[in-house]
C-alpha atoms as a PDB file:
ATOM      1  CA  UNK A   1     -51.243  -1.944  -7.482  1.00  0.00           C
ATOM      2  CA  UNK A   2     -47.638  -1.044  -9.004  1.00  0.00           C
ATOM      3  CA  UNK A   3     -46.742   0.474  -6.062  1.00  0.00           C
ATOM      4  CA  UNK A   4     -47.648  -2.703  -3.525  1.00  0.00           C
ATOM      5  CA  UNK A   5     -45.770  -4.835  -5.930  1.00  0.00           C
ATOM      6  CA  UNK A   6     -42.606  -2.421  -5.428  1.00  0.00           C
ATOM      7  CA  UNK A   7     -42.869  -2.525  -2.153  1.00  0.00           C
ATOM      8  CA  UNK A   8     -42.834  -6.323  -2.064  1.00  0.00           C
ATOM      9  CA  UNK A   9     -39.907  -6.802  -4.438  1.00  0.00           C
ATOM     10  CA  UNK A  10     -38.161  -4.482  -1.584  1.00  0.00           C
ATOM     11  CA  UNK A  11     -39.083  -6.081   1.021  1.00  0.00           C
ATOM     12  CA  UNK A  12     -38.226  -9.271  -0.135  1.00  0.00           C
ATOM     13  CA  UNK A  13     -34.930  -8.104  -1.423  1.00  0.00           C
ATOM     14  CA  UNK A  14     -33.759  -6.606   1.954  1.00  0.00           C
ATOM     15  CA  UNK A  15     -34.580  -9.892   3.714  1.00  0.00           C
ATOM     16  CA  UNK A  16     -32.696 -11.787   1.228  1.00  0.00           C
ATOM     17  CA  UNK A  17     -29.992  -8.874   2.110  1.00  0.00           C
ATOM     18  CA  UNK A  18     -30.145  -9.702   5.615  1.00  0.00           C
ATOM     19  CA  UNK A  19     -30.073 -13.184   5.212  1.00  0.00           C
ATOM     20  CA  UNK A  20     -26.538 -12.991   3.920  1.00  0.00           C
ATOM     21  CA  UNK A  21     -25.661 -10.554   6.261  1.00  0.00           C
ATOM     22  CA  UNK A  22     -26.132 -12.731   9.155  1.00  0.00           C
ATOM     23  CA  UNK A  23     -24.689 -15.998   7.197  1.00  0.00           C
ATOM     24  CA  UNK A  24     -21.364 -14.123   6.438  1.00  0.00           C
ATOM     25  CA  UNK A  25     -21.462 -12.495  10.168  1.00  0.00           C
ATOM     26  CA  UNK A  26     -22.063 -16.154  12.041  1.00  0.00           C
ATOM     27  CA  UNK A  27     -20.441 -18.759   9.984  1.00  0.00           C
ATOM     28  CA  UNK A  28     -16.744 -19.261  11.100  1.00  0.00           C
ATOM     29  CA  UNK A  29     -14.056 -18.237   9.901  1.00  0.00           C
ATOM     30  CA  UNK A  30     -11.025 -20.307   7.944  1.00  0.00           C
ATOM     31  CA  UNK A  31      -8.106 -19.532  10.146  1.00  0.00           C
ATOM     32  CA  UNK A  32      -5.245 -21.300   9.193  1.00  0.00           C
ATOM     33  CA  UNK A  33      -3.132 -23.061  11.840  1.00  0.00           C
ATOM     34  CA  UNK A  34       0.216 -21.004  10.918  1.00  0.00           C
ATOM     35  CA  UNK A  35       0.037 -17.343   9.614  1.00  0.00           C
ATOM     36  CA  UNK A  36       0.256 -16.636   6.299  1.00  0.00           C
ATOM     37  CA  UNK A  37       1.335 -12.847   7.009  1.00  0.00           C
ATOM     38  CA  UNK A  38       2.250 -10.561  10.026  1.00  0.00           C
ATOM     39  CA  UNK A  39       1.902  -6.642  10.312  1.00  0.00           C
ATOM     40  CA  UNK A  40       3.968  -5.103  12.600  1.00  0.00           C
ATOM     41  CA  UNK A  41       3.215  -1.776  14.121  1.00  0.00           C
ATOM     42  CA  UNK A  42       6.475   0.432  15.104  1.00  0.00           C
ATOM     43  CA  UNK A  43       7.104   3.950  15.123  1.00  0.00           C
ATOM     44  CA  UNK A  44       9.690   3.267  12.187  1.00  0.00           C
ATOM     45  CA  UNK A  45       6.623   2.438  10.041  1.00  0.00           C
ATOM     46  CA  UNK A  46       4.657  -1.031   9.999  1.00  0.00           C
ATOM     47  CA  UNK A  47       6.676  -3.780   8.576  1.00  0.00           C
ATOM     48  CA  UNK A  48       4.514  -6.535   6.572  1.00  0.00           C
ATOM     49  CA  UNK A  49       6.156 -10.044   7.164  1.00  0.00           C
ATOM     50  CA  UNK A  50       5.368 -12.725   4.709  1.00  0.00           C
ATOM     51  CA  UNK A  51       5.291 -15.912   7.173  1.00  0.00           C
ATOM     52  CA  UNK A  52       4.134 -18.712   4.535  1.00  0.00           C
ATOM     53  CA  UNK A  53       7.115 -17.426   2.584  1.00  0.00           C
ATOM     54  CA  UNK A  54       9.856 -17.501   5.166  1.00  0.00           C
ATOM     55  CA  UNK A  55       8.081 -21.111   6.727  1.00  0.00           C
ATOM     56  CA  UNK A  56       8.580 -22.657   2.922  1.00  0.00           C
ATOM     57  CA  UNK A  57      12.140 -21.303   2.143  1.00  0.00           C
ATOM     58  CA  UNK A  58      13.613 -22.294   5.779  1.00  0.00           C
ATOM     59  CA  UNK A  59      11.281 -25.155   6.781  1.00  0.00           C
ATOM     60  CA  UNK A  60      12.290 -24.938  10.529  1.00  0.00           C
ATOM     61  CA  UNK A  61      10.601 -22.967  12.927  1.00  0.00           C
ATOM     62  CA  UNK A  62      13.275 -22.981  15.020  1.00  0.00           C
ATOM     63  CA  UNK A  63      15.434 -20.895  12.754  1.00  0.00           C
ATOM     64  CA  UNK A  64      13.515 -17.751  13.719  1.00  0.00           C
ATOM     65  CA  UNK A  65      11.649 -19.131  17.523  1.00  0.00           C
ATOM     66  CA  UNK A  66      14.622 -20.024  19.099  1.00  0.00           C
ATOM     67  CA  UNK A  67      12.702 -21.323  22.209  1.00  0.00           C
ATOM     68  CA  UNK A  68      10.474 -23.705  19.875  1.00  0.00           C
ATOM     69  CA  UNK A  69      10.301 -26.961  20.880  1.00  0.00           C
ATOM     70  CA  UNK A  70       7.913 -28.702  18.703  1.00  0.00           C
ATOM     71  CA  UNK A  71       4.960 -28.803  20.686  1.00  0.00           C
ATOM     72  CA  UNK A  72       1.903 -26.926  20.153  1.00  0.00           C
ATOM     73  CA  UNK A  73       2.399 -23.612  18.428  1.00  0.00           C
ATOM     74  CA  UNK A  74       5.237 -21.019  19.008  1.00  0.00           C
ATOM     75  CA  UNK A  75       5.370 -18.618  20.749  1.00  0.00           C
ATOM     76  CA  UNK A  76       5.274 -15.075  19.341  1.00  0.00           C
ATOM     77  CA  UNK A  77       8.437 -13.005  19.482  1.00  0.00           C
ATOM     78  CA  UNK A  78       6.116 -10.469  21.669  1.00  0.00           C
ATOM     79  CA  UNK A  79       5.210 -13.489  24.712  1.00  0.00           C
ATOM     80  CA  UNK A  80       8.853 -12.985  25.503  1.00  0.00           C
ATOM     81  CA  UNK A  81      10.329  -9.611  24.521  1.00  0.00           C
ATOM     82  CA  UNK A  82       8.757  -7.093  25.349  1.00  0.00           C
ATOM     83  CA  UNK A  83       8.393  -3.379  23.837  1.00  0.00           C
ATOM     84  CA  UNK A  84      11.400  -1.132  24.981  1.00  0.00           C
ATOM     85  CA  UNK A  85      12.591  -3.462  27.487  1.00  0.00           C
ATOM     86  CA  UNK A  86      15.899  -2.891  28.489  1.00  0.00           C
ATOM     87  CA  UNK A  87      17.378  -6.404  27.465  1.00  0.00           C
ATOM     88  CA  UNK A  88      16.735  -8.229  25.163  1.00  0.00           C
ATOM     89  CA  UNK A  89      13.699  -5.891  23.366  1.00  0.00           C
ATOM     90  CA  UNK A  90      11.509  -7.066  20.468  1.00  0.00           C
ATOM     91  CA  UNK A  91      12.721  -4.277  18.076  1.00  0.00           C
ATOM     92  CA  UNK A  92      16.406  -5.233  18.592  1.00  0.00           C
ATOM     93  CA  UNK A  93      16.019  -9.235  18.609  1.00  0.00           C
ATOM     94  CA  UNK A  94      13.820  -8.507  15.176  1.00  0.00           C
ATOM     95  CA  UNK A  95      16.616  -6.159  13.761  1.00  0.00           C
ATOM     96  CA  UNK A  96      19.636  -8.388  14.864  1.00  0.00           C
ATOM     97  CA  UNK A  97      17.732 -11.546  13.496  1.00  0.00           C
ATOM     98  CA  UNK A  98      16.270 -10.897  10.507  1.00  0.00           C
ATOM     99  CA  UNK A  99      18.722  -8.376   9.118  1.00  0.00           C
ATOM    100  CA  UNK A 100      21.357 -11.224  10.011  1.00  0.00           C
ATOM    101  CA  UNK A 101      19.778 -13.709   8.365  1.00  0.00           C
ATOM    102  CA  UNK A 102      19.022 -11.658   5.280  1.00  0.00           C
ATOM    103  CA  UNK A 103      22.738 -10.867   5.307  1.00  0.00           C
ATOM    104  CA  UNK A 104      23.989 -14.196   5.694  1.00  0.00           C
ATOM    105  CA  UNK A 105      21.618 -16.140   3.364  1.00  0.00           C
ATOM    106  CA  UNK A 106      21.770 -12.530   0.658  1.00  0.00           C
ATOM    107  CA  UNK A 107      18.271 -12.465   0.400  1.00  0.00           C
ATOM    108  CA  UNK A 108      15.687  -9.740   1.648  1.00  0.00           C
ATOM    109  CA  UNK A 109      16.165  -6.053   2.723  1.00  0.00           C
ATOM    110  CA  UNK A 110      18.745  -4.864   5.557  1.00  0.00           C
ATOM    111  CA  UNK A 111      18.359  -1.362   5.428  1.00  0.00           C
ATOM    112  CA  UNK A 112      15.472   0.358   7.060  1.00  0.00           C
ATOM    113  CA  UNK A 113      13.016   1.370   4.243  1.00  0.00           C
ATOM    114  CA  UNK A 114      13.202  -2.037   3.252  1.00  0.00           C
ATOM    115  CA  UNK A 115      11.403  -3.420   5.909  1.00  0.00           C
ATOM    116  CA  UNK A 116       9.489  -0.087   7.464  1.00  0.00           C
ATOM    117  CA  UNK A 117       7.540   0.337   4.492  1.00  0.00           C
ATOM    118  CA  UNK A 118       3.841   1.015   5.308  1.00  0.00           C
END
């Protein structure tokens, strides 16, 4: 008799356990409209970009997607440069741009480890 009652109190306990399962796995998820962070993957090491907290100091998207023009979302830097292309690549718009900015505003890393950190 103890032993059916264990194997009831299992029973229901997995199902309960597979209930949530599948509620966690099918309800959707909360994607905001704007990222909140970006990881970049380069062979210098990934860089972790803090969006929300560059999008609340500037305010303008424009100051980083030059091509922005208020409609819809913007693009990502990787829609137009490309990995290793010979003009105008990702790695050296992202260098020029943000270590540029964080020159001329004095805020945030410009040497390598302070970006490449991961």
């Amino acid at each position: 008799m103890n032993n059916m009652k264990g194997k009831i109190l299992a029973s229901v306990f997995m199902l309960v356990m597979l209930a949530i399962g599948i509620y966690g796995y099918t309800r959707a998820a909360n994607i905001p409209e704007t990222p909140l962070r970006i990881l970049y993957k380069t062979n210098a090491g990934k860089v972790f970009f803090d969006h929300q907290s560059h999008l609340s100091e500037l305010g303008d998207c424009t100051d980083c997607h030059h091509s922005y023009e208020g409609e819809d979302q913007p693009l990502s830097c990787a829609e137009c440069h490309e990995i290793g292309a010979e003009e105008s690549s990702r790695a050296e718009v992202l260098h020029s741009q943000c270590k540029d900015c964080h020159e001329t505003e004095k805020k945030g890393p410009v040497k390598c480890e302070g970006c490449h950190i991961m």
